[in-house]
N, C-alpha and C. Protein backbone atom coordinates (compact mmCIF):
# COMPACT_ATOMS: atom_id res chain seq x y z
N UNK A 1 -11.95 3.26 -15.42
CA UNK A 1 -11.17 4.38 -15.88
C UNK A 1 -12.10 5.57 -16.09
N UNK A 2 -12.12 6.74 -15.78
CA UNK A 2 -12.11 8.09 -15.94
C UNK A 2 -11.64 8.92 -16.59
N UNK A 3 -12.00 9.77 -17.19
CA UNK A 3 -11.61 11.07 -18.51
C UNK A 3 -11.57 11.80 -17.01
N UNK A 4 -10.29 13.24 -17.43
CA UNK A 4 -10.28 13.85 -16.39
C UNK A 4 -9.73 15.31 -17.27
N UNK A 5 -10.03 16.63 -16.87
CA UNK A 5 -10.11 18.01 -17.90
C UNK A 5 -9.32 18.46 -16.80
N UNK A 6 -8.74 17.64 -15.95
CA UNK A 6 -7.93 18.85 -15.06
C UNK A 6 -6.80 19.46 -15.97
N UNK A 7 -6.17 18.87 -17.31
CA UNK A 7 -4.70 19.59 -17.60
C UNK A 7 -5.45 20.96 -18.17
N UNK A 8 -6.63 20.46 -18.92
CA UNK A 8 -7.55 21.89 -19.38
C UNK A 8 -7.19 22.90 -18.66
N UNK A 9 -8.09 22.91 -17.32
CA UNK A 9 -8.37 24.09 -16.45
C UNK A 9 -6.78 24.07 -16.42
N UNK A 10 -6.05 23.64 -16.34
CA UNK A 10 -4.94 24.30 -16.05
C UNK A 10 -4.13 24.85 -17.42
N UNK A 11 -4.49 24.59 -18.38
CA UNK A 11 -3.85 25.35 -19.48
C UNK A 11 -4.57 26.61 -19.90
N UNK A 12 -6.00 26.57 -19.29
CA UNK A 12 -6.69 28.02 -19.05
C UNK A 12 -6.42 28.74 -18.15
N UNK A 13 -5.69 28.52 -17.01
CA UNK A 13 -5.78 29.34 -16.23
C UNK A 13 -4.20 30.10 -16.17
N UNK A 14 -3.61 28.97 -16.75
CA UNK A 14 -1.78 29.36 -17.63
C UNK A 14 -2.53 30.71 -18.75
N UNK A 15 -3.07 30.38 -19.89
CA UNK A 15 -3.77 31.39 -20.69
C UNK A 15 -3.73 32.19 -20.26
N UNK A 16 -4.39 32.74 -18.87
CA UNK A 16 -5.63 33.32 -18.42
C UNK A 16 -6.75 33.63 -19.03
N UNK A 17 -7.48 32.70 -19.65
CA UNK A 17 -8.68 32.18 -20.09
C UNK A 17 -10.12 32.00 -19.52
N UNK A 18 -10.92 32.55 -19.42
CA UNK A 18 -12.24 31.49 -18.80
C UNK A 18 -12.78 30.42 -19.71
N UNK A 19 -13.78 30.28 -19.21
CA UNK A 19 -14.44 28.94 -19.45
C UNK A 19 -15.03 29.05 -20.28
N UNK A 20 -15.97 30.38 -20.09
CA UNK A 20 -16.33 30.94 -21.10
C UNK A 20 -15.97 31.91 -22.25
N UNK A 21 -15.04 32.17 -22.62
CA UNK A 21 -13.87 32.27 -23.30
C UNK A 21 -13.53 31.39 -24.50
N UNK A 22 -13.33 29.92 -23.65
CA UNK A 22 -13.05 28.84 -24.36
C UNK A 22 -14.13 28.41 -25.54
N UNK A 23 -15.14 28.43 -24.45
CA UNK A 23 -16.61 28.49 -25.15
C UNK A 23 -16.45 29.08 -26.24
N UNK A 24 -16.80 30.24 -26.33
CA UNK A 24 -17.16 31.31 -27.31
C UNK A 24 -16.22 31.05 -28.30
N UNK A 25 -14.92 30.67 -27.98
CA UNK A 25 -13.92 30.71 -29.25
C UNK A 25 -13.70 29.18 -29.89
N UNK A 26 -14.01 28.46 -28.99
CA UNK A 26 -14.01 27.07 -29.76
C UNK A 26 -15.42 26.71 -30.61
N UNK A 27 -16.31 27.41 -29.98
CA UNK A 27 -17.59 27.27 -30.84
C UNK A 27 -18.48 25.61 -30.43
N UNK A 28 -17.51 25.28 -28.67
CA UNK A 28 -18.73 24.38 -28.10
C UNK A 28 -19.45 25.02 -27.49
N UNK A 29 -20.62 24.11 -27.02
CA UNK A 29 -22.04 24.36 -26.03
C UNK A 29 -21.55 24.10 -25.18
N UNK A 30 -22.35 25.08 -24.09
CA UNK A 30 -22.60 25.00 -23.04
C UNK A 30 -22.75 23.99 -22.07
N UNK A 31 -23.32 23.03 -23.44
CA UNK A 31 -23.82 21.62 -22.43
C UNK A 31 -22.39 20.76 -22.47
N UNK A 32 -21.48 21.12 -23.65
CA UNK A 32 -20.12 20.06 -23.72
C UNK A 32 -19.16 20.91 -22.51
N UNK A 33 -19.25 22.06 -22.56
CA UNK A 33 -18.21 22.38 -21.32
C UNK A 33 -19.03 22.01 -19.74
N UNK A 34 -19.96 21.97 -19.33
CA UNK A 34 -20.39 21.35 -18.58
C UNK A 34 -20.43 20.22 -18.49
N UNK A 35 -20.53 18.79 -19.12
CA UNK A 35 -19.80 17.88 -19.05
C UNK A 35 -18.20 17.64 -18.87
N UNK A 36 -17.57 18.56 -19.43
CA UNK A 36 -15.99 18.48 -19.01
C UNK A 36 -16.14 19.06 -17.29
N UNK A 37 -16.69 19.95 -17.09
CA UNK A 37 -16.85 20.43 -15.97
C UNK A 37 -16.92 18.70 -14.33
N UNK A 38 -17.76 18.30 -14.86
CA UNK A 38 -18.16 16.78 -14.31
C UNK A 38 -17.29 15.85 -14.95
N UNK A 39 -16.28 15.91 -15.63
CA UNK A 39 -15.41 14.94 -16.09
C UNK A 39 -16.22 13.80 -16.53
N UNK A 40 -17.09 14.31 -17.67
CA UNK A 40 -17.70 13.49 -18.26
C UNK A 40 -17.12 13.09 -19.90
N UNK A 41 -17.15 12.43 -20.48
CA UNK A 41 -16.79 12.61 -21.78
C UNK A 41 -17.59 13.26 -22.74
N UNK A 42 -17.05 13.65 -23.94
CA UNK A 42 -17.49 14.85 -24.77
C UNK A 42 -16.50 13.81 -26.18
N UNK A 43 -17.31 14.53 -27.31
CA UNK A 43 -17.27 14.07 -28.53
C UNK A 43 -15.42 14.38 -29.35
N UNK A 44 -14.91 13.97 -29.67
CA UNK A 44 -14.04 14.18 -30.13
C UNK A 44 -13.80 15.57 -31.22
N UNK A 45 -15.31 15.26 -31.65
CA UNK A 45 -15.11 16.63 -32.88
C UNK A 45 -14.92 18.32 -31.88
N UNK A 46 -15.27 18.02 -30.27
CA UNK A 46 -15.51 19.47 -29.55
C UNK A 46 -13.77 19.25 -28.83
N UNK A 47 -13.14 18.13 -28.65
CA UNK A 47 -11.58 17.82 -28.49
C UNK A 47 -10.95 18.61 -29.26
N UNK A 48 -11.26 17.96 -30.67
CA UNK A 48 -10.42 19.13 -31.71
C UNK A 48 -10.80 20.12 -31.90
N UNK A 49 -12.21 20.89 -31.58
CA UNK A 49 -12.11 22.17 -31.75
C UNK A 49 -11.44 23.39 -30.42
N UNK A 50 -11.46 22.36 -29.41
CA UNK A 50 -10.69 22.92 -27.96
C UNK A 50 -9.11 22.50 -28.48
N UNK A 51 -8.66 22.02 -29.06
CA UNK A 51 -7.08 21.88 -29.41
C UNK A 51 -6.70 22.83 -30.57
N UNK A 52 -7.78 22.84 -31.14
CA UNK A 52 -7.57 23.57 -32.86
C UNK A 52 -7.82 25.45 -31.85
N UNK A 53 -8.50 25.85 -30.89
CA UNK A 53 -8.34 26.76 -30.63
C UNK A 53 -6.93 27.65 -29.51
N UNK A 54 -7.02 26.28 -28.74
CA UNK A 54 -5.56 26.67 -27.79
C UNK A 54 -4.37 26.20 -28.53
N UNK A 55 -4.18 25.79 -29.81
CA UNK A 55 -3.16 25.64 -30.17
C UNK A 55 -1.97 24.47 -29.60
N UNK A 56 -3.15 23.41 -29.06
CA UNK A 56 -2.50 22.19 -28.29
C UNK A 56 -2.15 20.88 -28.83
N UNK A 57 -2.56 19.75 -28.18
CA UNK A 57 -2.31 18.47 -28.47
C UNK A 57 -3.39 18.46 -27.44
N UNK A 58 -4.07 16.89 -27.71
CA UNK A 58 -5.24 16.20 -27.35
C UNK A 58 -4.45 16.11 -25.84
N UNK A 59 -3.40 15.60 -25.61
CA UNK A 59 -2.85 15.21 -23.87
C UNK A 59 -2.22 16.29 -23.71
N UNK A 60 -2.75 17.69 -24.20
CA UNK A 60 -2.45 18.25 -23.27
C UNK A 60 -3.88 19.20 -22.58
N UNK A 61 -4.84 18.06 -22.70
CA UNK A 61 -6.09 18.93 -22.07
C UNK A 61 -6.85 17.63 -21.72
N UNK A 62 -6.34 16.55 -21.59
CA UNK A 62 -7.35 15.63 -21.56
C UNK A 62 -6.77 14.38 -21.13
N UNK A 63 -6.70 13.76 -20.27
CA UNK A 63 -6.05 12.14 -19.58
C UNK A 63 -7.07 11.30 -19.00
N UNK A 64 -6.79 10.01 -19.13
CA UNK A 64 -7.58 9.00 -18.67
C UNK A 64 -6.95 8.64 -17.06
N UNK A 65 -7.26 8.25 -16.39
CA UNK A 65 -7.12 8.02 -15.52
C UNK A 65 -7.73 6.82 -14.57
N UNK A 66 -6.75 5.34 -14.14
CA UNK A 66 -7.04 5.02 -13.30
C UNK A 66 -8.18 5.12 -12.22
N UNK A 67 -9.49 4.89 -12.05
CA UNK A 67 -10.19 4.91 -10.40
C UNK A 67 -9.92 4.06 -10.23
N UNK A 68 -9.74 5.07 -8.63
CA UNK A 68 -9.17 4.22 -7.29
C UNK A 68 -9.76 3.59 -6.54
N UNK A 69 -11.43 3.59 -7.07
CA UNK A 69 -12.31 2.96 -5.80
C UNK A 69 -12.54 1.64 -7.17
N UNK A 70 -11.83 0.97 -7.48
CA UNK A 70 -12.71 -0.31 -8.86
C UNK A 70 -13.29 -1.15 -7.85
N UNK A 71 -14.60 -1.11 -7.85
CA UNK A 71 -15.39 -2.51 -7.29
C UNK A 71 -14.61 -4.01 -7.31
N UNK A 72 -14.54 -4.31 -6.21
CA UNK A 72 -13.91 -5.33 -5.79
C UNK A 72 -14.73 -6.62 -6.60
N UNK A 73 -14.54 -7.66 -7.07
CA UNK A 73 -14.68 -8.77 -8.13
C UNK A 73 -15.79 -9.49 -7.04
N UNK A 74 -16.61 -10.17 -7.50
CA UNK A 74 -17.84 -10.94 -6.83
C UNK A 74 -16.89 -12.64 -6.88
N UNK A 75 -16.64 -13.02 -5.67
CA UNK A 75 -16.09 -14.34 -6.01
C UNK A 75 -17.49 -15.56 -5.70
N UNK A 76 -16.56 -16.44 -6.17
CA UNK A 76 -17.95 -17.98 -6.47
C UNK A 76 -16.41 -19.27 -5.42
N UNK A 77 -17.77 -20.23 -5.35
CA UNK A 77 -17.11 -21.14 -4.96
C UNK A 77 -18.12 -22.26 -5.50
N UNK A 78 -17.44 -23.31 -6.79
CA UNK A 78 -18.76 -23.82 -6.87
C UNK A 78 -18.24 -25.37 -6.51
N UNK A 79 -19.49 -25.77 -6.34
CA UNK A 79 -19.98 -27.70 -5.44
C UNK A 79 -20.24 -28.11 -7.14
N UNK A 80 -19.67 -29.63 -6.72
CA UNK A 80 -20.22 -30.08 -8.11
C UNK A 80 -19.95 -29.89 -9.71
N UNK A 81 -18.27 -29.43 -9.46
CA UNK A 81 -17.63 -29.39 -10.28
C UNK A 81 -17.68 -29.74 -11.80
N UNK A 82 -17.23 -30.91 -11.71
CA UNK A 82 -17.32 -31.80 -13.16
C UNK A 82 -16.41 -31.39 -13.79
N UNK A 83 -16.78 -30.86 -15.31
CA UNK A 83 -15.53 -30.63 -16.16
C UNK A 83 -15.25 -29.21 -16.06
N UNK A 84 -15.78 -28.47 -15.02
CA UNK A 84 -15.86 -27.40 -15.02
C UNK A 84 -16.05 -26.20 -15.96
N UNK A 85 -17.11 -26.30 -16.85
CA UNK A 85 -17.67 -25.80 -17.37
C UNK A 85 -18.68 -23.99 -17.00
N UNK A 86 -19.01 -24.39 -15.76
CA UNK A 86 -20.01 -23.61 -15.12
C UNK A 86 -18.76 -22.06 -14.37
N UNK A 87 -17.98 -22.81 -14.07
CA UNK A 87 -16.25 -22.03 -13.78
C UNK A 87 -16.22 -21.00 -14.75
N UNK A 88 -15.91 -22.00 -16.11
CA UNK A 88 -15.64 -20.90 -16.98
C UNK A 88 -16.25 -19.76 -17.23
N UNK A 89 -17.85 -19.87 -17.33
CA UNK A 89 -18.62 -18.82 -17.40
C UNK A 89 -18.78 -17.89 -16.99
N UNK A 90 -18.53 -18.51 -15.14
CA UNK A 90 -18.27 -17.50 -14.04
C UNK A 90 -17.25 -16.68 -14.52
N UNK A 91 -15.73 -17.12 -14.47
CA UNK A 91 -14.65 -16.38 -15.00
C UNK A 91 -14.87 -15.55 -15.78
N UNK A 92 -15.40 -15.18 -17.19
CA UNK A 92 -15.85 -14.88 -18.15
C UNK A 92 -16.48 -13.61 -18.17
N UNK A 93 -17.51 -14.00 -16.87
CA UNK A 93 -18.22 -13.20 -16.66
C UNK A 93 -17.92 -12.19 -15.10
N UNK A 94 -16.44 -12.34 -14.97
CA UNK A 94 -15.88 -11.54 -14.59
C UNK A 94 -15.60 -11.38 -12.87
N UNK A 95 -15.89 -12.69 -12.44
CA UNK A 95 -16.02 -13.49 -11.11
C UNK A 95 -14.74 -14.43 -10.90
N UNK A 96 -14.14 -14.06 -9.53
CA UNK A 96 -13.31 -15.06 -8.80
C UNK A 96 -13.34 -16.37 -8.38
N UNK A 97 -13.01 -16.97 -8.98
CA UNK A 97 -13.61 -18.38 -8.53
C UNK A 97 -12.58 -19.02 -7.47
N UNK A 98 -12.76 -18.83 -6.24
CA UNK A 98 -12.26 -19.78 -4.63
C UNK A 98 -12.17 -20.54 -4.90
N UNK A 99 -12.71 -21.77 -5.33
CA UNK A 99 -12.86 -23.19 -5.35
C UNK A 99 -13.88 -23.51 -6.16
N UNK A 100 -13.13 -25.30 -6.85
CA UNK A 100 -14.21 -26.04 -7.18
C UNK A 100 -13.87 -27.23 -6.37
N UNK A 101 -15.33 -27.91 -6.32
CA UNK A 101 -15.05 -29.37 -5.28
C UNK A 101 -15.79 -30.05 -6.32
N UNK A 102 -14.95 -31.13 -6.00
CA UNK A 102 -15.41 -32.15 -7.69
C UNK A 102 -15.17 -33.84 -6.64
N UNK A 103 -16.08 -34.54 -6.48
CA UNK A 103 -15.76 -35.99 -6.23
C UNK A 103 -15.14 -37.28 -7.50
N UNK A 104 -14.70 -36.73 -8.61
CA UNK A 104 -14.62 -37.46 -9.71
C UNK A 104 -13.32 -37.20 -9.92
N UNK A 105 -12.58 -38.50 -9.08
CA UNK A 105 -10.94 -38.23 -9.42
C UNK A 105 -10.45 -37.58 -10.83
N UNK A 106 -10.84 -38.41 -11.75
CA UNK A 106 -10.35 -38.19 -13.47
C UNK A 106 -10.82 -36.50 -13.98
N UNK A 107 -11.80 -36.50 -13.36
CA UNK A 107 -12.89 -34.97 -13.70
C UNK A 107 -11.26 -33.66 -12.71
N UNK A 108 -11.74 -33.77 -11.68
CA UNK A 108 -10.65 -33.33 -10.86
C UNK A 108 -9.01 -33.17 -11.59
N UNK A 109 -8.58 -33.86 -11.73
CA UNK A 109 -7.23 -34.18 -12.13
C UNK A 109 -6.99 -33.17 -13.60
N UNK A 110 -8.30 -33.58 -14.21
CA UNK A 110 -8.22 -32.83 -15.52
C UNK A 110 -8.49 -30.85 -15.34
N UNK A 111 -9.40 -30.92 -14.35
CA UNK A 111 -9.23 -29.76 -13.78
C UNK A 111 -8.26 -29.21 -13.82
N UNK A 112 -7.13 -29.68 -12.82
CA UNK A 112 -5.94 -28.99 -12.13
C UNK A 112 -5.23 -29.46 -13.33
N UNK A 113 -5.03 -29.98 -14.60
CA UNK A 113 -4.51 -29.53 -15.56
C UNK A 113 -4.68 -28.84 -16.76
N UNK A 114 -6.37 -28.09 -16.59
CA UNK A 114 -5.86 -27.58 -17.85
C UNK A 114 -6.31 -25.79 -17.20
N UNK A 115 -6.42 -25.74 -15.94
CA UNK A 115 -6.23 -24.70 -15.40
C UNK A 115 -5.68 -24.80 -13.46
N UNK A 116 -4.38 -24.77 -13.60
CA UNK A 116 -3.68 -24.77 -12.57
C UNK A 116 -3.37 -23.92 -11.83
N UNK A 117 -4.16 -22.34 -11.88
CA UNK A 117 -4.47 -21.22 -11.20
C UNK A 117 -5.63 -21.58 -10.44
N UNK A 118 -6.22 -22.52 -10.46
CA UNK A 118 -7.99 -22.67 -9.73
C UNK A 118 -7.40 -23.59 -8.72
N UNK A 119 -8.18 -23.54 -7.49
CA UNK A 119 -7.94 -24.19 -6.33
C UNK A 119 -9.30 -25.15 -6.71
N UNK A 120 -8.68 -26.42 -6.77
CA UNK A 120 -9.37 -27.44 -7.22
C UNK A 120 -9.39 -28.42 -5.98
N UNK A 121 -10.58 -29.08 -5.49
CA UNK A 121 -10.41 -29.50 -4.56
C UNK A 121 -10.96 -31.17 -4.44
N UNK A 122 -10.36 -32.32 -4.64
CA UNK A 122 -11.09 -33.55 -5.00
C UNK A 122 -11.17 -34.14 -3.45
N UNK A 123 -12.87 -34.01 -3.23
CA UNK A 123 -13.26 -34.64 -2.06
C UNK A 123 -15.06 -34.53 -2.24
N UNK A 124 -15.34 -35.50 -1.29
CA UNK A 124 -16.93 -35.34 -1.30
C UNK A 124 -17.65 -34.08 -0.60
N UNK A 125 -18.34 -33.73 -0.98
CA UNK A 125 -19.13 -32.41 -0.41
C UNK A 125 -19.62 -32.34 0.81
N UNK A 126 -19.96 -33.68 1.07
CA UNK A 126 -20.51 -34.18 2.27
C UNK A 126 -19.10 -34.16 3.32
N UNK A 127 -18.00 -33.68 2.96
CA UNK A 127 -16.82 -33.96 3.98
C UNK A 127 -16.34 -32.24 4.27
N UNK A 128 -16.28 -31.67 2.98
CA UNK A 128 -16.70 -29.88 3.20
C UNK A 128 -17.91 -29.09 3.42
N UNK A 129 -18.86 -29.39 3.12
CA UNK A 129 -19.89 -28.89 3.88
C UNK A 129 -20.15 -28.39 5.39
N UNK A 130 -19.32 -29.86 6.15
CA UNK A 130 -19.19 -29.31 7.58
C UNK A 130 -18.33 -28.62 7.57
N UNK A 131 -17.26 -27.94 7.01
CA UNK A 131 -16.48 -27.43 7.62
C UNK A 131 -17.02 -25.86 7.48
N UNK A 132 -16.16 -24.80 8.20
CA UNK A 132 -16.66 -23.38 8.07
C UNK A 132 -16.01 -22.99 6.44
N UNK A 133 -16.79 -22.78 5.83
CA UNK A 133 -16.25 -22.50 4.32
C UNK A 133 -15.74 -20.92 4.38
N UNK A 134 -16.42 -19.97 4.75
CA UNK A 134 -15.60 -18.59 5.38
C UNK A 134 -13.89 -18.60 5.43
N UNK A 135 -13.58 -19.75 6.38
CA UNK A 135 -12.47 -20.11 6.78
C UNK A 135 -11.70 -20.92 5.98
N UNK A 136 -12.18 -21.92 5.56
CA UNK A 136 -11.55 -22.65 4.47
C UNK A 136 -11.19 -22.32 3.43
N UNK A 137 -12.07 -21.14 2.59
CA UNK A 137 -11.63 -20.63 1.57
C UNK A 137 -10.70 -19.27 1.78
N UNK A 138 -10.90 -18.33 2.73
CA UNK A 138 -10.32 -17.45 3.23
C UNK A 138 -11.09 -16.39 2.74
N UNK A 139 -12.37 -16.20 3.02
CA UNK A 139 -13.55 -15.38 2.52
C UNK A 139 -13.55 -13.70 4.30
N UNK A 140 -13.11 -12.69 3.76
CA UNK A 140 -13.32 -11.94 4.49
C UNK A 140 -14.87 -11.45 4.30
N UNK A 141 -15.67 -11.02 5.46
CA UNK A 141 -17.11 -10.83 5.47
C UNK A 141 -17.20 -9.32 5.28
N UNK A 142 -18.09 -8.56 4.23
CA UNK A 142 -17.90 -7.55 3.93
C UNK A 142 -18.34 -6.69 5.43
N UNK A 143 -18.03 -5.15 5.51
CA UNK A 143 -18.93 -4.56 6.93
C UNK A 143 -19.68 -3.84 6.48
C-alpha cells in the first residue's frame, strides 16, 4: 500500500493555491512538502497543520492506496514432510506452499486434516523425484 497527495494537489489547484503557499501558511518544511511531492509519508502533526489550514478533513488530501505491482509470493514445495512443521514456518513467513510429500501414511493423513488447503501428497520421493516437478506442481518459469 501507498500514501498518495493527489486529492491535495487537487484541492490546491481548486484553491488556486501553490505549493508554496501551502508551505508558508501551514508552517511545514520544505523537506515535508517534498516528500508529499514523492508520495512519501509525512508526520501527522504536518496532516493537521495542512487540514487546520485548508479548512479540510484528513481524506480530503490524503488516501492510501492499493499497489498494483505487489510482488508475487515466493512458493516452496517441501520433501520430507512429517508433521509438517517446517510448512508452517514457511507459511508464516509469507510463502506458498505447492506441496508437501510425506511417506508416513498416519503423518500424511494428519496433514490433510488439520490443514486441508495444502496439497498433501502421500508417496515416496523416490517415485516424484522422477517426475518433472515444474509440471506436476504447475510451477510457471519466471522470464
Amino acid at each position: 500500500m501507498g500514501v498518495s497527495y493527489d486529492r491535495l494537489w487537487n484541492l490546491l489547484e481548486h484553491k488556486e493555491m501553490k505549493k508554496t503557499e501551502l508551505k508558508e501558511n501551514a508552517g511545514i518544511s520544505f523537506n515535508v512538502l517534498a516528500r508529499m511531492s514523492k508520495n512519501e509519508p509525512i508526520s501527522f502533526e504536518s496532516i493537521e497543520k495542512i487540514c487546520f489550514t485548508l479548512k479540510c478533513e484528513v481524506g480530503d488530501i490524503i488516501e492510501i492506496k492499493k499497489e498494483d505491482n505487489v510482488a508475487e509470493k515466493f512458493k516452496a514445495i517441501e520433501l520430507f514432510a512429517g508433521a509438517g512443521g517446517l510448512a508452517l514456518g514457511i507459511e508464516r513467513a509469507g510463502f506458498d506452499t505447492l506441496g508437501l510429500i510425506e511417506f508416513d501414511r498416519e503423518a500424511t493423513e494428519t496433514l490433510k486434516a488439520n490443514r486441508p488447503e495444502w496439497n498433501v501428497i502421500y508417496d515416496d520421493i523416490a517415485n516424484i523425484s522422477c517426475l518433472d516437478l515444474e509440471e506436476y506442481f504447475g510451477i510457471r518459469k519466471a522470464n
